[in-house]
N, C-alpha and C. Protein backbone atom coordinates (compact mmCIF):
# COMPACT_ATOMS: atom_id res chain seq x y z
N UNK A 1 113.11 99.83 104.30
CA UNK A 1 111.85 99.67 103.61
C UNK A 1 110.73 99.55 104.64
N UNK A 2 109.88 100.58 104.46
CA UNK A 2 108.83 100.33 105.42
C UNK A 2 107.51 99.21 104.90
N UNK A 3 107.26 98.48 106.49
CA UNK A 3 106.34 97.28 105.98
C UNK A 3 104.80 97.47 105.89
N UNK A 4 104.17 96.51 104.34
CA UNK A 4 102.84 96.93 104.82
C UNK A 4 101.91 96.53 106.20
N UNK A 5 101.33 97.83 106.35
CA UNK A 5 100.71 97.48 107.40
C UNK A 5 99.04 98.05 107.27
N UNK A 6 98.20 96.63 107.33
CA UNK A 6 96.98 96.77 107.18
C UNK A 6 96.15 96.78 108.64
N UNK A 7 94.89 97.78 108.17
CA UNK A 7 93.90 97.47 109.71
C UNK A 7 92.72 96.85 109.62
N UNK A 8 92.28 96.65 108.28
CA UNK A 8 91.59 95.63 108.34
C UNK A 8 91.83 93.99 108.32
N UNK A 9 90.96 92.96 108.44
CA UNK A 9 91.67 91.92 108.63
C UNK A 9 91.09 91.35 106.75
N UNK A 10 92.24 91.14 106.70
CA UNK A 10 92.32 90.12 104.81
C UNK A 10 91.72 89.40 104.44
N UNK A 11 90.64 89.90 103.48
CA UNK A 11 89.44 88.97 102.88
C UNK A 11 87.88 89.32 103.63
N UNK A 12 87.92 90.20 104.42
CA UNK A 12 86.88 89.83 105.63
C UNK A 12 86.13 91.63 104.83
N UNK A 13 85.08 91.92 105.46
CA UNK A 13 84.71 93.35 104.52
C UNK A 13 84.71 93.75 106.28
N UNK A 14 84.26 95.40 106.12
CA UNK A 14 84.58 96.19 106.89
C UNK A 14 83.34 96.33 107.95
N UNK A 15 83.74 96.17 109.32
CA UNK A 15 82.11 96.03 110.27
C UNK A 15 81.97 96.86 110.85
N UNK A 16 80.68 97.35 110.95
CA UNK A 16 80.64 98.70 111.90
C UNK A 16 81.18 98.55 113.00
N UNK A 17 81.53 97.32 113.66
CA UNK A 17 83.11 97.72 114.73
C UNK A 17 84.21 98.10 114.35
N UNK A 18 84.53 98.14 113.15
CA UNK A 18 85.96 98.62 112.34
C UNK A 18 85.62 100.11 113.03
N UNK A 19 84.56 100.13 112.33
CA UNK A 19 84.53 101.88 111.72
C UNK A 19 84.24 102.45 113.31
N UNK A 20 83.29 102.00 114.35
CA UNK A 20 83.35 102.87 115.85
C UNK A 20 85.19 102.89 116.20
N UNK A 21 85.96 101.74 116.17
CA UNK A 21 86.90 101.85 116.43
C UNK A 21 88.38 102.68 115.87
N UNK A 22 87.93 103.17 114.32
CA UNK A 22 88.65 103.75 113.73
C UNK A 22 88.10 105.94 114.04
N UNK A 23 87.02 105.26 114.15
CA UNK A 23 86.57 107.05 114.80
C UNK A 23 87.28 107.31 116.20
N UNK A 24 87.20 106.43 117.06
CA UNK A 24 87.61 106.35 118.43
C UNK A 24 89.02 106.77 118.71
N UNK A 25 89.66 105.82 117.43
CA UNK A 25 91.04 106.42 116.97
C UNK A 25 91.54 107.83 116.40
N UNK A 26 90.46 107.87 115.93
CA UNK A 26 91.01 109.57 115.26
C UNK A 26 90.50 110.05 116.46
N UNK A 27 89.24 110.31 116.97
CA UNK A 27 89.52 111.12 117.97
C UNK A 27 90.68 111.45 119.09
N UNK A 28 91.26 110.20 119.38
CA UNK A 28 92.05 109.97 120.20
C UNK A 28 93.63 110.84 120.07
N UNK A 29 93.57 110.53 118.70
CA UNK A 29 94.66 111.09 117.96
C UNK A 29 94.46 112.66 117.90
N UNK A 30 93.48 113.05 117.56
CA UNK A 30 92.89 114.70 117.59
C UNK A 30 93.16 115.77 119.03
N UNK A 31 92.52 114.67 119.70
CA UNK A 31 92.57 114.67 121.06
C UNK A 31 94.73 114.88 121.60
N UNK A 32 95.27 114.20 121.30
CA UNK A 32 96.93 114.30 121.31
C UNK A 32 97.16 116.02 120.37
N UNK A 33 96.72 115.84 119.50
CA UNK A 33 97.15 117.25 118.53
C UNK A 33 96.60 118.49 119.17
N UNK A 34 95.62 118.57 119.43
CA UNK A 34 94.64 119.73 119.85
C UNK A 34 95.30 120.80 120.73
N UNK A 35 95.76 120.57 121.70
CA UNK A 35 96.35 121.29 122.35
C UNK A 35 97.61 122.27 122.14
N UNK A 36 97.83 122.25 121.04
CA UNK A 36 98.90 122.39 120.26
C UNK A 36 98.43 123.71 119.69
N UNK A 37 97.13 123.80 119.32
CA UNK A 37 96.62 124.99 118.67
C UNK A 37 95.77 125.82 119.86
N UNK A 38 95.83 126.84 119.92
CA UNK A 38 95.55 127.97 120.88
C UNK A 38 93.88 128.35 120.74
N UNK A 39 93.34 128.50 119.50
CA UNK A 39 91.96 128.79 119.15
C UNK A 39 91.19 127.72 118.22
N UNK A 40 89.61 127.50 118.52
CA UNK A 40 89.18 126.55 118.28
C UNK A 40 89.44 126.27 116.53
N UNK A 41 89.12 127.35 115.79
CA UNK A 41 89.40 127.26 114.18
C UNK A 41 90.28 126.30 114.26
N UNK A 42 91.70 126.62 114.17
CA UNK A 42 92.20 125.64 113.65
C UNK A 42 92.51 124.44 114.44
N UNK A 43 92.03 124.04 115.66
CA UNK A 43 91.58 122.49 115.83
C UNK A 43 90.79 122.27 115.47
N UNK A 44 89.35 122.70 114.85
CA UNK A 44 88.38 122.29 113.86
C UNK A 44 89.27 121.60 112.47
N UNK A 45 90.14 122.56 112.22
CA UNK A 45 90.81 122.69 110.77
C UNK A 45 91.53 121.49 110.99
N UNK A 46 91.97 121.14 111.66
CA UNK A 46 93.12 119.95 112.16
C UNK A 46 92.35 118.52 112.26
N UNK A 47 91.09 118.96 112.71
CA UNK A 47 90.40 117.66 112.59
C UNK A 47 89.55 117.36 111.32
N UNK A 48 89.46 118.16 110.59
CA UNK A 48 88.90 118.45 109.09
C UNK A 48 89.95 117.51 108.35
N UNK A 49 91.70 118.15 108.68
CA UNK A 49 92.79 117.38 107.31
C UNK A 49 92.54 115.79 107.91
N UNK A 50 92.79 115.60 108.85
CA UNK A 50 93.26 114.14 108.98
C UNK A 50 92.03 113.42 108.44
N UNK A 51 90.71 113.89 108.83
CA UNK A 51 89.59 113.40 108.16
C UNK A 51 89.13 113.31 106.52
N UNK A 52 90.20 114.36 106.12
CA UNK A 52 90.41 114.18 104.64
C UNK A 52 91.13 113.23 104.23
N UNK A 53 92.64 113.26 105.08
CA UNK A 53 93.55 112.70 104.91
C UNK A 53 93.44 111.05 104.57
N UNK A 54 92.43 110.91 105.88
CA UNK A 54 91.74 109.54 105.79
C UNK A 54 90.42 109.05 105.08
N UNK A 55 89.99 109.84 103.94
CA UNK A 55 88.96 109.40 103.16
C UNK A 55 89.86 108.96 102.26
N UNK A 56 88.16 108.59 101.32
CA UNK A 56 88.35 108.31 100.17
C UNK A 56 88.97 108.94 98.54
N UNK A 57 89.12 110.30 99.10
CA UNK A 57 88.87 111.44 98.54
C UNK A 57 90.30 111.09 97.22
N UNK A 58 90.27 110.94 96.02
CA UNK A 58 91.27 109.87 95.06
C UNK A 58 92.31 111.21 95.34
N UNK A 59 92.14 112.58 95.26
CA UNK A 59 93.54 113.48 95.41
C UNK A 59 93.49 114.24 96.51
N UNK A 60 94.12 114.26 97.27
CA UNK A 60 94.19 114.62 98.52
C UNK A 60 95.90 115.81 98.48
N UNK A 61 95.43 117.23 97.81
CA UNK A 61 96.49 118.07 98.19
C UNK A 61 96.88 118.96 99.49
N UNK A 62 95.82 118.70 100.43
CA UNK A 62 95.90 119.51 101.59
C UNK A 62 94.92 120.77 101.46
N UNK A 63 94.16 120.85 100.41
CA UNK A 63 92.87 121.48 100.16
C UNK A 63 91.50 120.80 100.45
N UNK A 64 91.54 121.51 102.11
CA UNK A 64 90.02 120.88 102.22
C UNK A 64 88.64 122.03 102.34
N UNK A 65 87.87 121.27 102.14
CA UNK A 65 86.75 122.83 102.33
C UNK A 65 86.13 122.57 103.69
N UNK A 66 86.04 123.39 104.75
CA UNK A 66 85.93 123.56 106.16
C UNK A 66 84.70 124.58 105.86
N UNK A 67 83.52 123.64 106.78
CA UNK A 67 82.07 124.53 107.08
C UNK A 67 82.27 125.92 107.69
């Protein structure tokens, strides 16, 4: 059984240090994936899902719309 695991801290609301540090993170993470793809499209595209992945967005099928 996997455990929950939260990143905010419990009861407290969310501070714009959450959020520099959670961008910092995805980049970081983007930054690990990227290289993986040969042309810029789809590391754009790659950094588009996880940014979906990680909204708010209530259904999230892997349909995102990319500028």
């Amino acid at each position: 059984m996997k455990h929950s695991h939260h990143t905010t801290r419990h009861g407290e609301e969310t501070t714009v240090f959450d959020l520099v540090r959670w961008s910092q993170e995805l980049a970081r993470l983007h930054a690990r994936i990227a290289p993986r793809f040969a042309r810029p499209q789809p590391r754009r595209r790659v950094l588009a899902y996880l940014q979906g992945l990680l909204s708010d967005i209530p259904r999230k099928n892997g349909w995102l719309a990319i500028d």
